[in-house]
N, C-alpha and C. Protein backbone atom coordinates (compact mmCIF):
# COMPACT_ATOMS: atom_id res chain seq x y z
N UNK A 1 -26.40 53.42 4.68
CA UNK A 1 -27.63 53.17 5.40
C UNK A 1 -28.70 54.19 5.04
N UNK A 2 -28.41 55.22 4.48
CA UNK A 2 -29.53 56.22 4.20
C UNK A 2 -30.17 56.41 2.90
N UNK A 3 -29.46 55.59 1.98
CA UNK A 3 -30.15 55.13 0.95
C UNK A 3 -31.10 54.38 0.97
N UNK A 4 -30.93 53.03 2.12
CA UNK A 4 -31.86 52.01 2.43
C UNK A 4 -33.01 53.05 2.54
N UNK A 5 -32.93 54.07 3.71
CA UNK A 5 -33.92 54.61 4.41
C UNK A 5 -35.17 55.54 3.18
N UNK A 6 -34.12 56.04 2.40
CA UNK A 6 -34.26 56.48 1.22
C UNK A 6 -35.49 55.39 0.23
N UNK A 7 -34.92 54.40 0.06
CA UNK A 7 -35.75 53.32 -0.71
C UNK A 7 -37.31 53.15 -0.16
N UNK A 8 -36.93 52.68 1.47
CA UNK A 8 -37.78 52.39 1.65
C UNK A 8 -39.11 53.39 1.86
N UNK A 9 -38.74 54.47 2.43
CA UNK A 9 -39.97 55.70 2.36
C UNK A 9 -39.64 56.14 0.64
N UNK A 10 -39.19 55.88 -0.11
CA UNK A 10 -40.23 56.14 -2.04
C UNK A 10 -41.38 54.90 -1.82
N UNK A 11 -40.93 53.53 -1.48
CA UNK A 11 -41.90 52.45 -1.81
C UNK A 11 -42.86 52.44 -0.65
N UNK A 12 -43.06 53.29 0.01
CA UNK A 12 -43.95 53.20 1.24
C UNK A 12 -45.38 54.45 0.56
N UNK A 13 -43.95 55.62 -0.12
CA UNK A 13 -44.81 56.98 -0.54
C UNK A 13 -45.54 55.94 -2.04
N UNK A 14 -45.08 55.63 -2.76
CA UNK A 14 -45.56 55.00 -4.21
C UNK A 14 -46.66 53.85 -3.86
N UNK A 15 -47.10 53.53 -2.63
CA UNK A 15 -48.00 51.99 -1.92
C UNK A 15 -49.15 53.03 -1.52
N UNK A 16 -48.66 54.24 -1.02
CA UNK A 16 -50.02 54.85 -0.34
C UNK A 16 -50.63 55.64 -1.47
N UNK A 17 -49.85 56.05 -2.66
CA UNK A 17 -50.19 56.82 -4.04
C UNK A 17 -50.96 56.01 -4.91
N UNK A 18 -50.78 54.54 -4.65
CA UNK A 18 -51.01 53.71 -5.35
C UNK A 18 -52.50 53.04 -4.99
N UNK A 19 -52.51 53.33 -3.80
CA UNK A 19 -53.83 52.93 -2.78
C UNK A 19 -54.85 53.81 -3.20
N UNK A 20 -54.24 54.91 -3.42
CA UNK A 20 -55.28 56.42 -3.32
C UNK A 20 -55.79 56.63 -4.74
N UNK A 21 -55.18 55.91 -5.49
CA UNK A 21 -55.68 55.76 -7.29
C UNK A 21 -56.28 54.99 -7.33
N UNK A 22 -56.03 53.46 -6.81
CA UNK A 22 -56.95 52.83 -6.62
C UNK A 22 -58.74 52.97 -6.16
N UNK A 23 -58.56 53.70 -4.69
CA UNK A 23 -59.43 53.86 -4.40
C UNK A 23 -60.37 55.14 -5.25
N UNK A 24 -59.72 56.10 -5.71
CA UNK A 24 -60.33 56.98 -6.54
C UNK A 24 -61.42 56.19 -7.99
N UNK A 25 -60.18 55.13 -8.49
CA UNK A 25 -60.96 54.70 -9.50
C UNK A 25 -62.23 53.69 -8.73
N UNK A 26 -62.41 53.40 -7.93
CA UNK A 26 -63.18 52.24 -6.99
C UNK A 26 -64.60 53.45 -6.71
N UNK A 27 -64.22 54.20 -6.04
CA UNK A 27 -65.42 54.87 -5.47
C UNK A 27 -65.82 55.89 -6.44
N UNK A 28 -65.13 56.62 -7.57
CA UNK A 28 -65.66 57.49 -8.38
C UNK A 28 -65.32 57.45 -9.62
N UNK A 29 -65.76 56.18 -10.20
CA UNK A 29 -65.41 55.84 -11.83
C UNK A 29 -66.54 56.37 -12.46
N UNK A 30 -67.39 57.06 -12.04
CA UNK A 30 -68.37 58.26 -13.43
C UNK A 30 -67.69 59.79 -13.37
N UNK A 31 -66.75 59.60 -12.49
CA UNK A 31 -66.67 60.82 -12.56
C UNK A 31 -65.24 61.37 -13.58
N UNK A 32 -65.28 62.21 -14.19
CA UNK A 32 -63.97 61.99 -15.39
C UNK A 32 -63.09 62.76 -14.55
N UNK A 33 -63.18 64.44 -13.64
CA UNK A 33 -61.87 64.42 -12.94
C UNK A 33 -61.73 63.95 -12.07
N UNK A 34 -62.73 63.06 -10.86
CA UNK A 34 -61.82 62.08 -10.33
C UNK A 34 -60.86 61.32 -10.93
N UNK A 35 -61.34 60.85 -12.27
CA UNK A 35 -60.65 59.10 -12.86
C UNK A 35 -59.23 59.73 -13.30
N UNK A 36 -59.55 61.22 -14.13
CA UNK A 36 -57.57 62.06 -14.13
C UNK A 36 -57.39 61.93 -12.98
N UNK A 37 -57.68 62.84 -11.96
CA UNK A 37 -56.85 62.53 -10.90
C UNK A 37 -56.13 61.12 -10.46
N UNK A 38 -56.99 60.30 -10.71
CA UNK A 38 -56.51 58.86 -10.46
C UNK A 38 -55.29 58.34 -11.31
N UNK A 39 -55.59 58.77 -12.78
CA UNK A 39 -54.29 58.60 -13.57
C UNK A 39 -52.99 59.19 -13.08
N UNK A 40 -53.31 60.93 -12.63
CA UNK A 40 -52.09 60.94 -12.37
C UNK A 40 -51.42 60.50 -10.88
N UNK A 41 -52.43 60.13 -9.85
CA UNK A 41 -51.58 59.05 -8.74
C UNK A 41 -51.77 58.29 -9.21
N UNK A 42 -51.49 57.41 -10.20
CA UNK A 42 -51.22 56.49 -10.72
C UNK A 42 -49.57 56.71 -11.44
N UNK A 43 -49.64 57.99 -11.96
CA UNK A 43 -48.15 58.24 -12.51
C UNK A 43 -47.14 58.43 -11.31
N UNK A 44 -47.55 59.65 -10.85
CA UNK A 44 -46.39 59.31 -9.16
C UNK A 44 -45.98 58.29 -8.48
N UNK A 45 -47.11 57.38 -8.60
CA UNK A 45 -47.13 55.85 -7.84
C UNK A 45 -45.60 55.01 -8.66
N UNK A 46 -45.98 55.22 -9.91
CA UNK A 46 -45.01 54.52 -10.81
C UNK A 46 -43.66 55.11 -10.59
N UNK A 47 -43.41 56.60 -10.89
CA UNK A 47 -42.39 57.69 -10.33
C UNK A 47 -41.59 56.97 -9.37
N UNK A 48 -42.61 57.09 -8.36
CA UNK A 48 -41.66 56.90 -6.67
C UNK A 48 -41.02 55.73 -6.96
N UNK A 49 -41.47 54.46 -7.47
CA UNK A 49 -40.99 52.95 -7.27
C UNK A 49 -39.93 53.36 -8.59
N UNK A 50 -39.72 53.74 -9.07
CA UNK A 50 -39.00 53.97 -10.17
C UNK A 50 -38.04 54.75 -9.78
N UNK A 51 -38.09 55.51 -9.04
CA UNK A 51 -36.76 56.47 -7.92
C UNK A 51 -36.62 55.54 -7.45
N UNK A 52 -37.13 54.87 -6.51
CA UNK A 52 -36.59 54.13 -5.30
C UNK A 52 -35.61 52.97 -5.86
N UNK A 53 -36.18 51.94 -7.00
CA UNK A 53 -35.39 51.13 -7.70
C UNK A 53 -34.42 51.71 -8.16
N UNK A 54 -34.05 53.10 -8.28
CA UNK A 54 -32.53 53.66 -9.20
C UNK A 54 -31.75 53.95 -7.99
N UNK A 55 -32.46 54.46 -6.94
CA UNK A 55 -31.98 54.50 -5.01
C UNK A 55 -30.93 53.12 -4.94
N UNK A 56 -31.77 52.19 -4.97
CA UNK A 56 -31.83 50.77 -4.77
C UNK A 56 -29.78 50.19 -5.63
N UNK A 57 -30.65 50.77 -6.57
CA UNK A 57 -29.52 50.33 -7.83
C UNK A 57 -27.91 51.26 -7.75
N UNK A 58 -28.33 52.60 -6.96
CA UNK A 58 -27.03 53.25 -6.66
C UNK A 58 -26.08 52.71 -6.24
N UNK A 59 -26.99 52.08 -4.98
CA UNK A 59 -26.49 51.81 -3.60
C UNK A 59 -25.54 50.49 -3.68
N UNK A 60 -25.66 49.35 -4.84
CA UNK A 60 -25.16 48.05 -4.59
C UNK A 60 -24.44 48.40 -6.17
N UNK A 61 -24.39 49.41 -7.20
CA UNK A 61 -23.62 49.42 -7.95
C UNK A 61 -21.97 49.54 -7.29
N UNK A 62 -20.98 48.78 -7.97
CA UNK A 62 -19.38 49.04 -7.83
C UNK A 62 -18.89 50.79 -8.16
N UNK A 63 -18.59 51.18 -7.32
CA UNK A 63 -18.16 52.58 -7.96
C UNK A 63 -16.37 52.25 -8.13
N UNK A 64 -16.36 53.74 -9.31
CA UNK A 64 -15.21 53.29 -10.42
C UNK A 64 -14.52 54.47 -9.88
């Protein structure tokens, strides 16, 4: 059960990282270190869902 819990706060943290790049590129696309900054919550964003899917994948793999 704490893997679930696990999954679900990465894809909750990677939705609000993902929001916040968004909105960076939305409200300050002249600006060049906003738009890095935006790239890299854009990389964490990807990160977290990318932990959480290997979380995900632990959890329902057969262990040997």
């Amino acid at each position: 059960m704490k893997r679930i819990e696990n999954v679900v706060l990465l894809k909750v943290i990677g939705s609000f990282e993902l929001l916040a790049a968004l909105a960076m590129f939305w409200f300050f696309y002249e600006n060049i270190p906003a738009l890095i900054g935006g790239i890299i919550l854009l990389g964490l964003s990807v990160n977290s869902f990318v932990q959480a899917h290997k979380c995900y994948l632990r959890q329902y793999s057969p262990r040997k």
